[in-house]
N, C-alpha and C. Protein backbone atom coordinates (compact mmCIF):
# COMPACT_ATOMS: atom_id res chain seq x y z
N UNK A 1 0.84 -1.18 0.00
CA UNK A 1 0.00 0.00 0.00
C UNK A 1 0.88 1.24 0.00
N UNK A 2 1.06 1.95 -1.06
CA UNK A 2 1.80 3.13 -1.12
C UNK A 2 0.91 4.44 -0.32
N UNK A 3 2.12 5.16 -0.23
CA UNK A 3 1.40 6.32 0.30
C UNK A 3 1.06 7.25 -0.73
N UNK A 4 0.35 7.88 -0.75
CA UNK A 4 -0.55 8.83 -1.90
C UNK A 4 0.75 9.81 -1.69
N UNK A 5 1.04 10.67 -2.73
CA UNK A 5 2.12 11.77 -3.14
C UNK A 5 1.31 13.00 -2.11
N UNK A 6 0.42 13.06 -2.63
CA UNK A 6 -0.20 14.29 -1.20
C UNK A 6 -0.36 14.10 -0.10
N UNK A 7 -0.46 13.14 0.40
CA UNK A 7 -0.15 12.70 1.84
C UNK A 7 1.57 12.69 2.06
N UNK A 8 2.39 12.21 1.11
CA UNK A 8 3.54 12.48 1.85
C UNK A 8 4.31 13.59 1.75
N UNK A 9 3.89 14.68 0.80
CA UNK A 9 3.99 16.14 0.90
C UNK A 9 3.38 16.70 1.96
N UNK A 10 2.14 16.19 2.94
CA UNK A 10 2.07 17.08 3.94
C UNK A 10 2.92 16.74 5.19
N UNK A 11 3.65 15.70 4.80
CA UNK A 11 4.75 15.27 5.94
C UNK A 11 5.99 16.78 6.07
N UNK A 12 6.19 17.03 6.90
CA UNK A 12 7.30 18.42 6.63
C UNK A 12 8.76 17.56 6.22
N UNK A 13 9.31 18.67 5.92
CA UNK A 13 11.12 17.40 5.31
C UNK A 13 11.32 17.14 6.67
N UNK A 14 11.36 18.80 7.48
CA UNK A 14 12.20 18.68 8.35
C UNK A 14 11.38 18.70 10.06
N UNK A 15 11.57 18.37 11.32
CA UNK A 15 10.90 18.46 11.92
C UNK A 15 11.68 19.78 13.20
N UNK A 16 10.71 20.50 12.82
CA UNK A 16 11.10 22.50 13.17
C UNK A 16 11.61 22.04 14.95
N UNK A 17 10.90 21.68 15.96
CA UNK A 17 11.17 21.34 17.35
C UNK A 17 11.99 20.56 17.41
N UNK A 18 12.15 19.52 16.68
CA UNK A 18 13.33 18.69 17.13
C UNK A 18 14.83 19.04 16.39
N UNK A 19 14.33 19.92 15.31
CA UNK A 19 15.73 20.29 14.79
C UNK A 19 16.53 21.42 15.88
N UNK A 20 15.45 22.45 16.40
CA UNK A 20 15.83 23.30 16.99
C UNK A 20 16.54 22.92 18.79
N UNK A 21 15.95 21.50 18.80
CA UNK A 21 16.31 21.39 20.56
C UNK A 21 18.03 20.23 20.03
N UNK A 22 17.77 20.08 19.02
CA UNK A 22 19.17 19.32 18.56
C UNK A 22 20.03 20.36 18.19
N UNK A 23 20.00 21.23 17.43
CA UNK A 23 21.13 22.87 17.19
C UNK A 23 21.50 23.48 19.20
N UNK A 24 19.97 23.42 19.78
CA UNK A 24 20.60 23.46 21.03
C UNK A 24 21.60 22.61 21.95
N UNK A 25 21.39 21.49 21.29
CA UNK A 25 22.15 20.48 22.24
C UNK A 25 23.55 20.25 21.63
N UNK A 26 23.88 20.58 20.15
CA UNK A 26 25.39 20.33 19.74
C UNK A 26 25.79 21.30 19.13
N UNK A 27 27.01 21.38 19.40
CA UNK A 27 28.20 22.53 18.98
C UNK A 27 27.50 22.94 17.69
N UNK A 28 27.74 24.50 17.29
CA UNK A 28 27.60 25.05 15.91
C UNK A 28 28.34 24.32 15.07
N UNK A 29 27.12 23.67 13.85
CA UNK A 29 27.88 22.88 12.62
C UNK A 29 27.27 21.16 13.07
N UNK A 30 27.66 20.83 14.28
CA UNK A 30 27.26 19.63 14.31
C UNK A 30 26.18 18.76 13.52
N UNK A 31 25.10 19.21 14.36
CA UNK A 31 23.57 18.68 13.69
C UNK A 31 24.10 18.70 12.22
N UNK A 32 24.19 19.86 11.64
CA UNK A 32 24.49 19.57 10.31
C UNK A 32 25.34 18.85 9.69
N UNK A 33 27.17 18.53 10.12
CA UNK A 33 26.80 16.89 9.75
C UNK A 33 26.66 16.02 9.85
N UNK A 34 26.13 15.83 10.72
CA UNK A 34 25.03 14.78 11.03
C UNK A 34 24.35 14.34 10.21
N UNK A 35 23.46 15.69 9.52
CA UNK A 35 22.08 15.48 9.06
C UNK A 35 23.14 14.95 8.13
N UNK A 36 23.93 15.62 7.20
CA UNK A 36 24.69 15.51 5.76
C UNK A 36 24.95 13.97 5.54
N UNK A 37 25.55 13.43 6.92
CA UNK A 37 26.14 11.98 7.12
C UNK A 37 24.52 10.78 6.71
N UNK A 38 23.97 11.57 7.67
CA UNK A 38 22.44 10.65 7.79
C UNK A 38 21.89 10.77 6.24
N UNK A 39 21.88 11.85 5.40
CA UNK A 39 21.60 11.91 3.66
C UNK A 39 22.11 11.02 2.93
N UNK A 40 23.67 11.01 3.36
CA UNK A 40 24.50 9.99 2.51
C UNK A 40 23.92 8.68 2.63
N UNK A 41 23.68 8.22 3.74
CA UNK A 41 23.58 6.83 4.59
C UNK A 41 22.36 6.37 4.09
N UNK A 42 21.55 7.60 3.60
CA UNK A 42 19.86 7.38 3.03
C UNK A 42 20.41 6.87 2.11
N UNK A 43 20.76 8.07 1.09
CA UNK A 43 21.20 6.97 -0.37
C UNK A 43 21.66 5.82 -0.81
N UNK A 44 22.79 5.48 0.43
CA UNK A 44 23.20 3.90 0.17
C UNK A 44 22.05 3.08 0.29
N UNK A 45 20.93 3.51 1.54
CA UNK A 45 20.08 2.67 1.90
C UNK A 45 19.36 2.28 0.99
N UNK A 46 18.62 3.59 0.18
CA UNK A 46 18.08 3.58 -1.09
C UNK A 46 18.55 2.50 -2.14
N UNK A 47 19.84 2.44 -2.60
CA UNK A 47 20.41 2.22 -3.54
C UNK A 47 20.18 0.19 -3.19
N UNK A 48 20.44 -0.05 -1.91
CA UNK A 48 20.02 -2.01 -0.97
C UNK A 48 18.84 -2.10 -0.84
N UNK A 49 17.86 -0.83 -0.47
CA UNK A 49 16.64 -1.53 -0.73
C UNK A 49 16.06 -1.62 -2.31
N UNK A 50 16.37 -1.04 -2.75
CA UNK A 50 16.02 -0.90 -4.53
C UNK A 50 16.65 -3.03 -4.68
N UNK A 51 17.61 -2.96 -4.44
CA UNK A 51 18.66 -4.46 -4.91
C UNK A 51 17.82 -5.54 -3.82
N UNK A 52 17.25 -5.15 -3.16
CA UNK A 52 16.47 -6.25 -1.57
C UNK A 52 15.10 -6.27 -2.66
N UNK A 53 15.02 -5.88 -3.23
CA UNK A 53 13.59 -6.46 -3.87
C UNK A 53 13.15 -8.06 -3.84
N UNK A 54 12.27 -8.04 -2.97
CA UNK A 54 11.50 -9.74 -2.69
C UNK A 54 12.35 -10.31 -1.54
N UNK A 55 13.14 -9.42 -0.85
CA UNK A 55 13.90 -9.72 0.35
C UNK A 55 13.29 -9.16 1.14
N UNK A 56 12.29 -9.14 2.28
CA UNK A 56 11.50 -8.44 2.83
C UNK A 56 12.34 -8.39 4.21
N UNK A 57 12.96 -9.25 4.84
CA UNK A 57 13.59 -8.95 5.50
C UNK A 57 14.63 -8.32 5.72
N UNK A 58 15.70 -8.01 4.45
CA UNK A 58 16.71 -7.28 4.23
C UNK A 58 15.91 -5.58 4.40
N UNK A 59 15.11 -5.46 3.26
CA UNK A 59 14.12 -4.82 3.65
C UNK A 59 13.44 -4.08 4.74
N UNK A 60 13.00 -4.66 5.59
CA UNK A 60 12.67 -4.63 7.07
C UNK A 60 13.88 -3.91 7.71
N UNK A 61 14.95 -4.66 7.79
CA UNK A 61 16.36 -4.06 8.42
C UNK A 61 16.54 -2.94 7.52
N UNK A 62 16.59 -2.65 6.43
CA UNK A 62 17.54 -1.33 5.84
C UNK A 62 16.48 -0.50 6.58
N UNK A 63 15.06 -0.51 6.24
CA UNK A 63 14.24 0.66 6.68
C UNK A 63 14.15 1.03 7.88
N UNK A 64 14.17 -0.02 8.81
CA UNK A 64 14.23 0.17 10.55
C UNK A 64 15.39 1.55 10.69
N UNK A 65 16.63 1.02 10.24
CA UNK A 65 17.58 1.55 10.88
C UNK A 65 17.77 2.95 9.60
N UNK A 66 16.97 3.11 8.86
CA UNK A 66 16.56 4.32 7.93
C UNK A 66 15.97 5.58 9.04
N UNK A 67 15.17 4.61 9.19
CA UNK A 67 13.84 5.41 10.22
C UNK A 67 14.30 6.12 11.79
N UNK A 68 15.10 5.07 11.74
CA UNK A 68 15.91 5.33 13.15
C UNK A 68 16.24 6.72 13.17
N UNK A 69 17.57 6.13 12.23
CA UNK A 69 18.42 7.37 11.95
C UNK A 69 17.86 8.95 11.43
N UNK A 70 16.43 8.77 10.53
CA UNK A 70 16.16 10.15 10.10
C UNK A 70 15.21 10.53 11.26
N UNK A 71 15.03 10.15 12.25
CA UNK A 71 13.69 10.72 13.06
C UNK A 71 14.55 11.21 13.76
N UNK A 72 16.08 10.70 14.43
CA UNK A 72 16.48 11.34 15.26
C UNK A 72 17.29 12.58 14.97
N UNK A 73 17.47 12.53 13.85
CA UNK A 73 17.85 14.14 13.44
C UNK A 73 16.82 14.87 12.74
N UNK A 74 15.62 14.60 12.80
CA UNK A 74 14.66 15.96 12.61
C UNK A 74 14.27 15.71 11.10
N UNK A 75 14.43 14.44 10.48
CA UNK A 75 14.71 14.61 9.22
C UNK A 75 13.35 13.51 8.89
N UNK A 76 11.41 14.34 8.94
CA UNK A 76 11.04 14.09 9.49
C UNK A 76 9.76 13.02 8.48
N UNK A 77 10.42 13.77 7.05
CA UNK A 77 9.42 13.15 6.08
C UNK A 77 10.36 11.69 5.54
N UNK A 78 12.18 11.91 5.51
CA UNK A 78 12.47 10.51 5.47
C UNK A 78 11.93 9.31 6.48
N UNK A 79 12.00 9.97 7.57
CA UNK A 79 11.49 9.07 8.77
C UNK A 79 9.85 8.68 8.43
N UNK A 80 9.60 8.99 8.08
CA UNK A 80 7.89 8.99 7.72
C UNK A 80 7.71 7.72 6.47
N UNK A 81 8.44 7.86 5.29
CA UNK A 81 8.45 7.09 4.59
C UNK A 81 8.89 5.94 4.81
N UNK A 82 10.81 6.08 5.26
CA UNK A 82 11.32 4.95 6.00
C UNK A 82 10.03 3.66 7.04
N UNK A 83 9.55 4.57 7.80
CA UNK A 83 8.12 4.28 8.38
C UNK A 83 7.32 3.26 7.44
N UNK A 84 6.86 3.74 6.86
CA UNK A 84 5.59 3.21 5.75
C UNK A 84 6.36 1.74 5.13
N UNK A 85 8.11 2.01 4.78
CA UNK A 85 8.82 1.08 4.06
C UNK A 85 8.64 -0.28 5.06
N UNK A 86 9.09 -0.43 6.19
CA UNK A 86 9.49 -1.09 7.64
C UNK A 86 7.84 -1.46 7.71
N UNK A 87 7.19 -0.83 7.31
CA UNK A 87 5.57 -1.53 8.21
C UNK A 87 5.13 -2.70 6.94
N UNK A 88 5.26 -1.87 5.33
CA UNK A 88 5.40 -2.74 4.70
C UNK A 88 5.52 -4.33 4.60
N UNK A 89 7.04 -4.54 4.82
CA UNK A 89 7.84 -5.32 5.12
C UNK A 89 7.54 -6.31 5.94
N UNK A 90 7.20 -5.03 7.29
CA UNK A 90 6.66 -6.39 8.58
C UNK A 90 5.43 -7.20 7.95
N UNK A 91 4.99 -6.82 6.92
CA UNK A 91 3.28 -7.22 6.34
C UNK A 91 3.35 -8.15 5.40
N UNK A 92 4.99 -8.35 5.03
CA UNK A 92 5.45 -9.62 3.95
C UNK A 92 5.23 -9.12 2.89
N UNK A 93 5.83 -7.72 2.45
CA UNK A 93 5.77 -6.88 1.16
C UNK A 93 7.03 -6.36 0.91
N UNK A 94 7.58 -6.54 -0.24
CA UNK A 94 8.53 -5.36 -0.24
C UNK A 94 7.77 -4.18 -1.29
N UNK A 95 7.44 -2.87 -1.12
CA UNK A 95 6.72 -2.00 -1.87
C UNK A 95 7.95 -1.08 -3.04
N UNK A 96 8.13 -1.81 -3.95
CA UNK A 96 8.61 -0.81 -4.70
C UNK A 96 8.71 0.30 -5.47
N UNK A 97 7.70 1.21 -5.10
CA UNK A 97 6.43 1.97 -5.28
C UNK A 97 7.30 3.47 -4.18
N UNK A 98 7.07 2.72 -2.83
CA UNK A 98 7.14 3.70 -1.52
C UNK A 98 8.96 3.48 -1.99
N UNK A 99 9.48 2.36 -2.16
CA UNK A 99 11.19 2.62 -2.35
C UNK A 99 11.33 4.09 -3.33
N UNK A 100 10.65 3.93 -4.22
CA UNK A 100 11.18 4.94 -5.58
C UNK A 100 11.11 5.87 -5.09
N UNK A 101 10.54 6.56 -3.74
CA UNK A 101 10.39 8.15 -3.37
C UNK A 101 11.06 8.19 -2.74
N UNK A 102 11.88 7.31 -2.24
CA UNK A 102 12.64 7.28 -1.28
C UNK A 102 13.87 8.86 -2.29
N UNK A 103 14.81 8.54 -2.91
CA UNK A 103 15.12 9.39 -3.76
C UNK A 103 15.22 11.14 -3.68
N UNK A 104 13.49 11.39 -4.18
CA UNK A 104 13.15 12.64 -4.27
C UNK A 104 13.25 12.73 -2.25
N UNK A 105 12.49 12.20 -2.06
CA UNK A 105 12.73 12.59 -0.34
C UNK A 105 13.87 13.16 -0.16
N UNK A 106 14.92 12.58 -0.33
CA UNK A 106 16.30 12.37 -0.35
C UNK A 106 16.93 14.22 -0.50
N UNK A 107 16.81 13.81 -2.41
CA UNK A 107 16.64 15.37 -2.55
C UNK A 107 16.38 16.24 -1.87
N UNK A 108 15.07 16.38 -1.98
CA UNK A 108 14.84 17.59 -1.64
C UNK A 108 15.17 18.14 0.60
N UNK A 109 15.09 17.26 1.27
CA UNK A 109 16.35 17.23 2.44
C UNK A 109 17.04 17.65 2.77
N UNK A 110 18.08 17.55 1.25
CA UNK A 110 19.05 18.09 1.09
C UNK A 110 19.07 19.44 0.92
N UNK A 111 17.78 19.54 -0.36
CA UNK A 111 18.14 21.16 -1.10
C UNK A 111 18.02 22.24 0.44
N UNK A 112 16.76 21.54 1.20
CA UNK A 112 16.07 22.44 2.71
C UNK A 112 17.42 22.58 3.35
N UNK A 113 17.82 21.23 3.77
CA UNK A 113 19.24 21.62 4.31
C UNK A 113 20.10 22.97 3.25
N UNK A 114 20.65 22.69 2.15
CA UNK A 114 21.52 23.57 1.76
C UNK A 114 21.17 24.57 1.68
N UNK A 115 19.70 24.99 1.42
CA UNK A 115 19.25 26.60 1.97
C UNK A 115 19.31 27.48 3.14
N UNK A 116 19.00 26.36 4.34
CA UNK A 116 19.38 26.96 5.41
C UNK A 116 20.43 27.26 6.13
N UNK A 117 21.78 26.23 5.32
CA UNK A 117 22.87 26.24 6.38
C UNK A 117 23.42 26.29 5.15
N UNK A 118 23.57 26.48 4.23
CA UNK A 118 24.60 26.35 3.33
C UNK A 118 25.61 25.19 2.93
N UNK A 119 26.36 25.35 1.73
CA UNK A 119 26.91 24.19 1.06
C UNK A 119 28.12 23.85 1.71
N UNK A 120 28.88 24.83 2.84
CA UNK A 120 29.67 24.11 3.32
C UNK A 120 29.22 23.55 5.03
N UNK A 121 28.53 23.44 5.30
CA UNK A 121 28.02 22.97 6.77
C UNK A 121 28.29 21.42 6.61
C-alpha cells in the first residue's frame, strides 16, 4: 500500500522542534553533519533496498535503521516514509512503489538543508 504523493507532501522534510532542541544540544555545525552523514547513509540505503527487492527482510532491516536514523535528526518526512517502508515489510511486502520516493525525499532534504545552512556545513 503506497502512500498517496499528497499525503507524503504534507509530511514536513524537516521536523522544526526537534531540529531546533538538537542545534541546542550540539556545537555550531554539528547537527548539520550529522544530518549531511544521515543523507549519505539514506542513499546507500536507497540504492540495498532498490537491490532487496523480494527480500523483505533485508528490507525490514535497511528501513528500521533508515527510520531510526532520520527521526532522530529531525529529518522528518524521510522518517515517515522509511516508516511506511518497515511496516510494509513487517506485512510480507517489499513496496517498490514507496522505495522509488525514497530518492526525491532524499533530494529535496538536502536542497532544505543547503538553503538553510549552506553548502559548506
Amino acid at each position: 500500500m503506497a502512500i498517496p504523493e499528497s499525503m507524503l507532501q504534507t509530511v514536513a522534510l524537516l521536523d522544526p522542534a526537534l531540529v531546533a532542541d538538537l542545534e541546542q544540544a550540539f556545537e555550531p555545525g554539528v547537527l548539520q553533519r550529522y544530518q549531511k552523514a544521515a543523507l549519505a547513509e539514506a542513499e546507500r540505503a536507497e540504492e540495498s533496498l532498490r537491490a532487496a527487492h523480494g527480500d523483505v527482510d533485508a528490507t525490514r532491516q535497511l528501513a528500521h535503521r533508515l527510520r531510526g536514523t532520520a527521526a532522530s535528526l529531525g529529518l522528518a518526512r524521510l522518517a515517515h516514509l522509511a516508516t511506511a517502508i518497515e511496516k510494509q515489510a513487517l506485512a510480507g511486502s517489499h513496496d517498490s512503489v514507496l522505495v522509488a520516493k525514497l530518492a526525491p525525499v532524499i533530494a529535496a532534504t538536502r536542497h532544505i538543508l543547503l538553503d538553510e545552512h549552506g553548502p559548506s556545513s
